[in-house]
C-alpha atoms as a PDB file:
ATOM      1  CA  UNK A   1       0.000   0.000   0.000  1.00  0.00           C
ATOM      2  CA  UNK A   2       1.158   3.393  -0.561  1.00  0.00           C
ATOM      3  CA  UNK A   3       0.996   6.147   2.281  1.00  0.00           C
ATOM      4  CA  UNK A   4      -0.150   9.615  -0.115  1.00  0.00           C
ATOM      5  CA  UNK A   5       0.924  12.870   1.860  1.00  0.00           C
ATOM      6  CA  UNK A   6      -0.603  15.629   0.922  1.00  0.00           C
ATOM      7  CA  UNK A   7       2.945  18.135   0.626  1.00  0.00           C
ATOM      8  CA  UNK A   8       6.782  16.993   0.354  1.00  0.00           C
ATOM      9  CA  UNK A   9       6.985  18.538   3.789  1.00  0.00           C
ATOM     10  CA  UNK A  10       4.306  16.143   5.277  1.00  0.00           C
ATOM     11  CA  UNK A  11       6.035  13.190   3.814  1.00  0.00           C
ATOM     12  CA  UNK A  12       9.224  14.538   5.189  1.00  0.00           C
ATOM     13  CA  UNK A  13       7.978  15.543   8.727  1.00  0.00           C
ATOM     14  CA  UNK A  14       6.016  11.052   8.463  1.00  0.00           C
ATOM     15  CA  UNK A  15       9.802   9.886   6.660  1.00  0.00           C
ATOM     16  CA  UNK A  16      11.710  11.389   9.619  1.00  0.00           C
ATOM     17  CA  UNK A  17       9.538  10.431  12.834  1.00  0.00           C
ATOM     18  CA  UNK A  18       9.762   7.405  11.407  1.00  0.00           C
ATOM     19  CA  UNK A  19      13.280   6.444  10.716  1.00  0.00           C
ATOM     20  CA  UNK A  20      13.971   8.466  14.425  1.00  0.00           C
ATOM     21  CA  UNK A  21      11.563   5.832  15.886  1.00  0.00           C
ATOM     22  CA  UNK A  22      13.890   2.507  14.203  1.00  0.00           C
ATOM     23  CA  UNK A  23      17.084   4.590  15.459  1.00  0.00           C
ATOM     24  CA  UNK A  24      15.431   4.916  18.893  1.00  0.00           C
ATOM     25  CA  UNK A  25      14.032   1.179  18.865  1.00  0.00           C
ATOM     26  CA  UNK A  26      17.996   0.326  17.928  1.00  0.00           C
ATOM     27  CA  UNK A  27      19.472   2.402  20.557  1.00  0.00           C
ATOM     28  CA  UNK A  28      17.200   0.822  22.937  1.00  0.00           C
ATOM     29  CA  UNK A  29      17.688  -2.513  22.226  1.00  0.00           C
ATOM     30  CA  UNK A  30      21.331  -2.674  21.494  1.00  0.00           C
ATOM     31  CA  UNK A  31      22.842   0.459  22.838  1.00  0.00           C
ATOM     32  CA  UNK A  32      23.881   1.266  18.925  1.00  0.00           C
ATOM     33  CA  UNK A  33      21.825   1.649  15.529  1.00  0.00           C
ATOM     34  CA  UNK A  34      22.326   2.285  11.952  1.00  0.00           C
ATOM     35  CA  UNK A  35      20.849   3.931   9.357  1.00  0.00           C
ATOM     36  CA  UNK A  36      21.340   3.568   5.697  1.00  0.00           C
ATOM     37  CA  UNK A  37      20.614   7.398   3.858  1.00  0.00           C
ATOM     38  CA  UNK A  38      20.186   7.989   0.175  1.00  0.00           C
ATOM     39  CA  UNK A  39      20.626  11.066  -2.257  1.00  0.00           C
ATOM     40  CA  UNK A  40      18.302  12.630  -4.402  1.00  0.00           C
ATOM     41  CA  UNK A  41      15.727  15.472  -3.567  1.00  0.00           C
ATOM     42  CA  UNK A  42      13.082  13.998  -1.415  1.00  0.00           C
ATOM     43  CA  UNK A  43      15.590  13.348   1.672  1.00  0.00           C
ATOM     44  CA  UNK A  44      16.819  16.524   1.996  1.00  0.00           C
ATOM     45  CA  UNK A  45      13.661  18.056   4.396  1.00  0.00           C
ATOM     46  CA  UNK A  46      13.739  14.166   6.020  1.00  0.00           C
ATOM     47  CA  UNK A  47      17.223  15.277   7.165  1.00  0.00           C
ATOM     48  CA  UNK A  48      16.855  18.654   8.447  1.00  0.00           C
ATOM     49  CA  UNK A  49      14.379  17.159  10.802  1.00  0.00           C
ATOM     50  CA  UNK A  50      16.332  13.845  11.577  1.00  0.00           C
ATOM     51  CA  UNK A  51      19.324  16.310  12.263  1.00  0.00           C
ATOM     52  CA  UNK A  52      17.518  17.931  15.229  1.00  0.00           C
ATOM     53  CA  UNK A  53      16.254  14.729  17.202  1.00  0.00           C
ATOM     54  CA  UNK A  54      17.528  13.912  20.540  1.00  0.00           C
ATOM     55  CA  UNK A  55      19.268  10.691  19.891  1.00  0.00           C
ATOM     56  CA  UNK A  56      22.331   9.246  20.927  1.00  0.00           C
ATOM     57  CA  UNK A  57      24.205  10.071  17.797  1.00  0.00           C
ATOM     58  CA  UNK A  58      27.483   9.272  19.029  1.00  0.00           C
ATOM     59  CA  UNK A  59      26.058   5.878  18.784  1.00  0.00           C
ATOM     60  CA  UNK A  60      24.274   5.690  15.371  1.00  0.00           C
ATOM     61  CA  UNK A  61      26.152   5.051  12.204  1.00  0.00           C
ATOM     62  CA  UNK A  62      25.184   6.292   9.256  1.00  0.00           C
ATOM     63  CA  UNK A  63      26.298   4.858   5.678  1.00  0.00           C
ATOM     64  CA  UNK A  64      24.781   5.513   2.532  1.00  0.00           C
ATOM     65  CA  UNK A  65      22.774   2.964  -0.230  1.00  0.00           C
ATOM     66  CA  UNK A  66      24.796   4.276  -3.277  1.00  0.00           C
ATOM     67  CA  UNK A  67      27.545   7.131  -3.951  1.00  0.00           C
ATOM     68  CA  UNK A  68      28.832   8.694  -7.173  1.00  0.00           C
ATOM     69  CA  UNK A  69      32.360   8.717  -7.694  1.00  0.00           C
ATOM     70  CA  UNK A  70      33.021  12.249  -7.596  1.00  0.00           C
ATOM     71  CA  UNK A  71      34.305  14.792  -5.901  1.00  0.00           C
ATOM     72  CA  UNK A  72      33.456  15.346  -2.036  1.00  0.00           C
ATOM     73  CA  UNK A  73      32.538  18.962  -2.415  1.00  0.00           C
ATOM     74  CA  UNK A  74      30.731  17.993  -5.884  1.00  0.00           C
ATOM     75  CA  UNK A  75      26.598  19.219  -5.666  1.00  0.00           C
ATOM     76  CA  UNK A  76      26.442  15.346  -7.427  1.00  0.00           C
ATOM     77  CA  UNK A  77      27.705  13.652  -3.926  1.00  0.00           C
ATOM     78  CA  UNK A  78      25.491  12.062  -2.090  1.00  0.00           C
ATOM     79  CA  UNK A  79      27.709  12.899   0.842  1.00  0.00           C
ATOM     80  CA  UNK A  80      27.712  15.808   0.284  1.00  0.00           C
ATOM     81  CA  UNK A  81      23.779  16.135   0.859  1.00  0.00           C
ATOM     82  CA  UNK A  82      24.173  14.419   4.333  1.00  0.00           C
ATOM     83  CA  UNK A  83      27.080  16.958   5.529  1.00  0.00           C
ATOM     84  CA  UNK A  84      24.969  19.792   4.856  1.00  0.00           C
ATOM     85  CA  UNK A  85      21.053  18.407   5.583  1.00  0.00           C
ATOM     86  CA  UNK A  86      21.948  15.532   8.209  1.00  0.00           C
ATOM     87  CA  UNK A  87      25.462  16.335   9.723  1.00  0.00           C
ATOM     88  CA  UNK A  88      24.387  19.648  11.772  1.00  0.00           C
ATOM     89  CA  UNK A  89      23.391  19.793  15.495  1.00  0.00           C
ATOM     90  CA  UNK A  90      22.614  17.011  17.172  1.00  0.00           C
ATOM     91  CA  UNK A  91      23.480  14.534  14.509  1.00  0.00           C
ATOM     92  CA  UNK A  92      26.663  15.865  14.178  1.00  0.00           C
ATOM     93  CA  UNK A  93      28.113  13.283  16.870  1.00  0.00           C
ATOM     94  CA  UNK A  94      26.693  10.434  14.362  1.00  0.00           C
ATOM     95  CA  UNK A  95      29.595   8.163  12.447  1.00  0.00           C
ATOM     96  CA  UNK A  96      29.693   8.536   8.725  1.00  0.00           C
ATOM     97  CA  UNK A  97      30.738   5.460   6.695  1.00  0.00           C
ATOM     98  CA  UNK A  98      31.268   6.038   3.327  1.00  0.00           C
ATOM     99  CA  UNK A  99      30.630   3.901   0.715  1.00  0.00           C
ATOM    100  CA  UNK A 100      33.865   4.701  -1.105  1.00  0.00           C
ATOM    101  CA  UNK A 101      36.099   4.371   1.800  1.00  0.00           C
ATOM    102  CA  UNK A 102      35.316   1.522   3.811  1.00  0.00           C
ATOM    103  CA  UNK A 103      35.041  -2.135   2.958  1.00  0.00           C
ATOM    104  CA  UNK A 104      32.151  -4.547   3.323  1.00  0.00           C
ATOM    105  CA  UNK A 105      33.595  -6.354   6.643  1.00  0.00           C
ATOM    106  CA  UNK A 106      32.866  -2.938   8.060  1.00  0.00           C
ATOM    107  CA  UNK A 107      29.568  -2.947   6.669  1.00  0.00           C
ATOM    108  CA  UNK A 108      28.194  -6.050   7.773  1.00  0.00           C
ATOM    109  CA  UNK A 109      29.252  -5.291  11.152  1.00  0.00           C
ATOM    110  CA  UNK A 110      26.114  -2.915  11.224  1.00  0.00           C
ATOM    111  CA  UNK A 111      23.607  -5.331   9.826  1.00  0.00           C
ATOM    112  CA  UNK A 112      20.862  -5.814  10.107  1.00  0.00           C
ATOM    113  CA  UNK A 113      20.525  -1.708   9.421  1.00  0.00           C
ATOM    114  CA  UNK A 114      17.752  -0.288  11.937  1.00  0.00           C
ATOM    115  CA  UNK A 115      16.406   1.817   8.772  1.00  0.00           C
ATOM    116  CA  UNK A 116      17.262   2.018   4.638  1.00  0.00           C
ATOM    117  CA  UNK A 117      16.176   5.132   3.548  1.00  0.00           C
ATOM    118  CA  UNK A 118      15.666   5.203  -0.608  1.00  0.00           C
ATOM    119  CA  UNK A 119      14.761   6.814  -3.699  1.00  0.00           C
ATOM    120  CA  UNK A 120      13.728   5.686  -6.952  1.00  0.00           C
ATOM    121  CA  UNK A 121      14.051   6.876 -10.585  1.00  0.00           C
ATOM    122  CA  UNK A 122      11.238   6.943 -13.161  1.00  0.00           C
ATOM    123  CA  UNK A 123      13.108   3.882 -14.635  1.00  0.00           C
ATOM    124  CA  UNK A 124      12.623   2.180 -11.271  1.00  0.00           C
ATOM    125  CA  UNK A 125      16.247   2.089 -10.220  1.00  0.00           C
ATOM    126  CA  UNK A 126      16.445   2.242  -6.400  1.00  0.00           C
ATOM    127  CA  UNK A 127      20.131   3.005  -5.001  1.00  0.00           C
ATOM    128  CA  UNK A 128      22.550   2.581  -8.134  1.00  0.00           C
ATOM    129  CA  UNK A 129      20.973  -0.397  -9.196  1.00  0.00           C
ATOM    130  CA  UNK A 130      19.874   0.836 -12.825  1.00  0.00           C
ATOM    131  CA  UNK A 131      18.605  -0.987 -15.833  1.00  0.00           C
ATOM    132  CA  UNK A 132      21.273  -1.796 -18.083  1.00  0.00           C
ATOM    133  CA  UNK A 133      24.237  -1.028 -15.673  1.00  0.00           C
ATOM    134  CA  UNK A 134      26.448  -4.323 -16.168  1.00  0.00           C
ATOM    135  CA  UNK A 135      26.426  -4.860 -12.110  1.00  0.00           C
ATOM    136  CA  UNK A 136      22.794  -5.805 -12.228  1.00  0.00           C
ATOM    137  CA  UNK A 137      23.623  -9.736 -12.907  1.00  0.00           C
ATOM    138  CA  UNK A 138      24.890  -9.758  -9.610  1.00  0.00           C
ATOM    139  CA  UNK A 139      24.018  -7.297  -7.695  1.00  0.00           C
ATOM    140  CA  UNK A 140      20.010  -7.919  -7.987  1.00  0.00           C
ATOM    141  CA  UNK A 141      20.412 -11.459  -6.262  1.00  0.00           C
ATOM    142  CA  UNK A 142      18.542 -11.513  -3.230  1.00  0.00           C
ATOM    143  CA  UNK A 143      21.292 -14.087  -1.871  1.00  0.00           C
ATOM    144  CA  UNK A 144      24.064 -13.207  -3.207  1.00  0.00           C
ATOM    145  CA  UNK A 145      27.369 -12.487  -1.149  1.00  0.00           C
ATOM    146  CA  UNK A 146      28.832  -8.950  -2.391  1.00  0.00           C
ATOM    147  CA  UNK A 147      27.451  -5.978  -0.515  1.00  0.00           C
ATOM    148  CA  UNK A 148      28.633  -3.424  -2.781  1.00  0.00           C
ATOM    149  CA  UNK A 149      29.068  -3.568  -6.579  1.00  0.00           C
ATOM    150  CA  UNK A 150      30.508  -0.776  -8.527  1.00  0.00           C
ATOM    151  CA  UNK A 151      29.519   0.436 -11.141  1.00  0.00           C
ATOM    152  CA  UNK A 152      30.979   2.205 -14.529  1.00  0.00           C
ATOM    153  CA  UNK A 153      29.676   5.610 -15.707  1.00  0.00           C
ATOM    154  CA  UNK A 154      27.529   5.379 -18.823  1.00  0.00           C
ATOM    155  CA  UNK A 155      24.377   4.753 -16.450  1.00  0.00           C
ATOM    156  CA  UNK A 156      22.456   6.847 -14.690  1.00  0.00           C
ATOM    157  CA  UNK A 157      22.305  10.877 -14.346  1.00  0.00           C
ATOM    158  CA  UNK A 158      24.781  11.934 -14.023  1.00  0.00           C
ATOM    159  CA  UNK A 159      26.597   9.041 -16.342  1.00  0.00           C
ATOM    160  CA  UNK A 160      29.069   8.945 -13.708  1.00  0.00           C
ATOM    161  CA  UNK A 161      30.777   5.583 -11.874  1.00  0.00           C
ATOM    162  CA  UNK A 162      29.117   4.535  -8.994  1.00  0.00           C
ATOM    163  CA  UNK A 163      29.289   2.353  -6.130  1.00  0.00           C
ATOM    164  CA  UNK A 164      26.217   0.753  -4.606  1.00  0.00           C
ATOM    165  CA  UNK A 165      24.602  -1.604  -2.153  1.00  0.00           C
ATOM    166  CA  UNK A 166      23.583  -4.747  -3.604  1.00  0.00           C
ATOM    167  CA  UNK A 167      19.908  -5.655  -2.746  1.00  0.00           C
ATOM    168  CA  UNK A 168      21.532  -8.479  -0.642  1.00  0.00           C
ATOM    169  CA  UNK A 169      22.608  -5.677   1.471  1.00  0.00           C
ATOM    170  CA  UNK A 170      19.451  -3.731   1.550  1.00  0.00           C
ATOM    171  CA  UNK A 171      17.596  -6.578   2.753  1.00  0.00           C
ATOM    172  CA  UNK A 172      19.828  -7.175   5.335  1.00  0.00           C
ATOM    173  CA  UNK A 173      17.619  -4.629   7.457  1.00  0.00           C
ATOM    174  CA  UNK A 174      14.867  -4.147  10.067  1.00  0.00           C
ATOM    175  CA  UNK A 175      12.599  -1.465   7.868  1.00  0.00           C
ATOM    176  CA  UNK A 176      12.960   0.281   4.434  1.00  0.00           C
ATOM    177  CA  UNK A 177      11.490   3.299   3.477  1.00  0.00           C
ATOM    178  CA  UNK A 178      10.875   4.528  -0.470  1.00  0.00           C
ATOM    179  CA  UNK A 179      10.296   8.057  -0.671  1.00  0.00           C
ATOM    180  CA  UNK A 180       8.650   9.436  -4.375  1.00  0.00           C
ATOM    181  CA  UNK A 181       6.928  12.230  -5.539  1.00  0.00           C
ATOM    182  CA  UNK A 182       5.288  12.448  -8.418  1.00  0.00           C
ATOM    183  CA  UNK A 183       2.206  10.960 -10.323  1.00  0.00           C
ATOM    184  CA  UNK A 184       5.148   9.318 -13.046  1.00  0.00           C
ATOM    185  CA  UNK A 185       6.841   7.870 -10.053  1.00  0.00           C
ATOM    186  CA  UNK A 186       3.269   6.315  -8.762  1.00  0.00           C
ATOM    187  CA  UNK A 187       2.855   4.743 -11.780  1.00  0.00           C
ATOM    188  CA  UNK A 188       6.063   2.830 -12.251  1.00  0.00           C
ATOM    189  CA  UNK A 189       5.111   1.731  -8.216  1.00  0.00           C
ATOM    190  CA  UNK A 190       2.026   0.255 -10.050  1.00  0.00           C
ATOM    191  CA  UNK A 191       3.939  -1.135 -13.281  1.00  0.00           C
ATOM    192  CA  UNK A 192       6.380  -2.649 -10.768  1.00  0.00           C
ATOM    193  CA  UNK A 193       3.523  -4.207  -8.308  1.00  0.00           C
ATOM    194  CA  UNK A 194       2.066  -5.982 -11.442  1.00  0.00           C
ATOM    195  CA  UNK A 195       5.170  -7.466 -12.276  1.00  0.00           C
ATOM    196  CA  UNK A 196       7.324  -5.442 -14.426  1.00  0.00           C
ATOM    197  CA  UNK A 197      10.795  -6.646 -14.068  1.00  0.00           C
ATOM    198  CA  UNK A 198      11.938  -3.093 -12.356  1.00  0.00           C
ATOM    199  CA  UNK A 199      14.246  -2.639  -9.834  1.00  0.00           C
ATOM    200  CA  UNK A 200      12.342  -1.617  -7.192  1.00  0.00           C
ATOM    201  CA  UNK A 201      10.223  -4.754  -7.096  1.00  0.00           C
ATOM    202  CA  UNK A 202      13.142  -6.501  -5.625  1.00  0.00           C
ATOM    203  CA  UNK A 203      11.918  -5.213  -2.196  1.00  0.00           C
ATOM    204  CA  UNK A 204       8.870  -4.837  -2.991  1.00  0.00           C
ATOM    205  CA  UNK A 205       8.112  -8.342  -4.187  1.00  0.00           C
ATOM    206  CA  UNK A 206       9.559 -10.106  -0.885  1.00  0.00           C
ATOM    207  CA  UNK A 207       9.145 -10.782   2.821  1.00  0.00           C
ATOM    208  CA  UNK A 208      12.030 -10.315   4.497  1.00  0.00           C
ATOM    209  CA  UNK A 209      11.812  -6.794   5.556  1.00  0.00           C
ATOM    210  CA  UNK A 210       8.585  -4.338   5.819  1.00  0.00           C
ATOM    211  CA  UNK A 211       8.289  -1.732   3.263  1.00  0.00           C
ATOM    212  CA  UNK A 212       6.907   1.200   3.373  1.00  0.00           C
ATOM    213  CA  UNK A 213       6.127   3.661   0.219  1.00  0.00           C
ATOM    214  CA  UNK A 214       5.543   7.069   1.207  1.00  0.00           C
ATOM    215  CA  UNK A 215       4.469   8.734  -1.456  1.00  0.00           C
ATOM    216  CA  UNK A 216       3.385  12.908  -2.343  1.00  0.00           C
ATOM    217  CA  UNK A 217       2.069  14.323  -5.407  1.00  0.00           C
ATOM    218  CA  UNK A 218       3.539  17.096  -4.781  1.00  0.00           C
ATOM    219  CA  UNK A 219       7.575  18.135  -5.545  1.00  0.00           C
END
């Protein structure tokens, strides 16, 4: 089912009490949590709120589900996003893993994540898992081993390399939430739900981990 908000900022305000709640259930539980961010223009308000919350940062990792290889200071890094939305006040303490720098024995030490927060394109890419990229015969296995594949630029906008979490990896996680705008975006939801062979079905065509699509009409 998909949650419809009525502005991008309700969706943000429902995206970021939400993800704070699986950070809080984390810290509880297991004195640590994790939280796996994404690029793109819907998280940005989810992260000016999540930056504010009174967690225990100092104890919540933070990695991201895909990064461009580019520049640090680039306006195309997804790291970039989370040093100026996420990586301010409170949420400053948090520990940033990035994708490019740290290998997947680091990674797994976090899963199962507490939260994966994604996006998706209107080709139904989720992460940098896109149709036609030549990482996709491994990388969409629901089983497979390899956290991360990387991939070479020619796919995607920008056509720039990339490295990504597998969908291995993005199952390996407590809750996942897709955040889209748009009526296009809706509909490939619908194509993929009726069993178009799109990226995004592969979590939303399984039962390991609850999904939730929060979606807005509105940009």
């Amino acid at each position: 089912m998909i949650e419809t908000f009525a502005s991008a900022d309700d969706l943000a305000a429902a995206a970021a009490a939400a993800v704070e709640q699986q950070l809080t259930e984390g810290l509880a539980d297991r004195g640590r949590a994790s939280l796996v961010a994404t690029g793109g223009r819907s998280p940005g308000p989810v992260y000016d709120r999540l930056s504010r919350a009174e967690l225990d940062w100092a104890h919540v990792a933070v990695t991201l589900s895909d990064e461009r290889q580019v520049d640090a200071n680039s306006p195309n890094s997804n790291a970039r996003l989370l040093r100026e939305r996420l990586f301010v006040g409170p949420a400053a303490k948090a520990q940033f893993l990035p994708l490019t720098d740290y290998a997947e024995g680091v990674l797994r030490k976090l899963m199962p994540f507490d939260a994966v927060m994604l996006g998706m394109g209107e080709d139904g890419h989720i992460a940098s898992l896109i149709p036609g990229s030549p990482v996709m015969a491994h990388a969409m296995d629901p089983d497979g081993a390899a956290l991360t594949a990387e991939s070479p630029q020619g796919f995607g906008s920008p056509p720039v390399a990339r490295i990504t979490l597998t969908v291995a990896a993005l199952l390996q996680s407590r809750a996942i939430f897709l955040l889209i705008a748009g009526e296009a975006k809706r509909q490939v939801i619908a194509e993929a739900e009726a069993g178009a062979e799109l990226p995004v079905r592969a979590i939303l065509n399984q039962d390991r981990v609850p999904v939730r699509i929060l979606w807005t009409p509105n940009y």
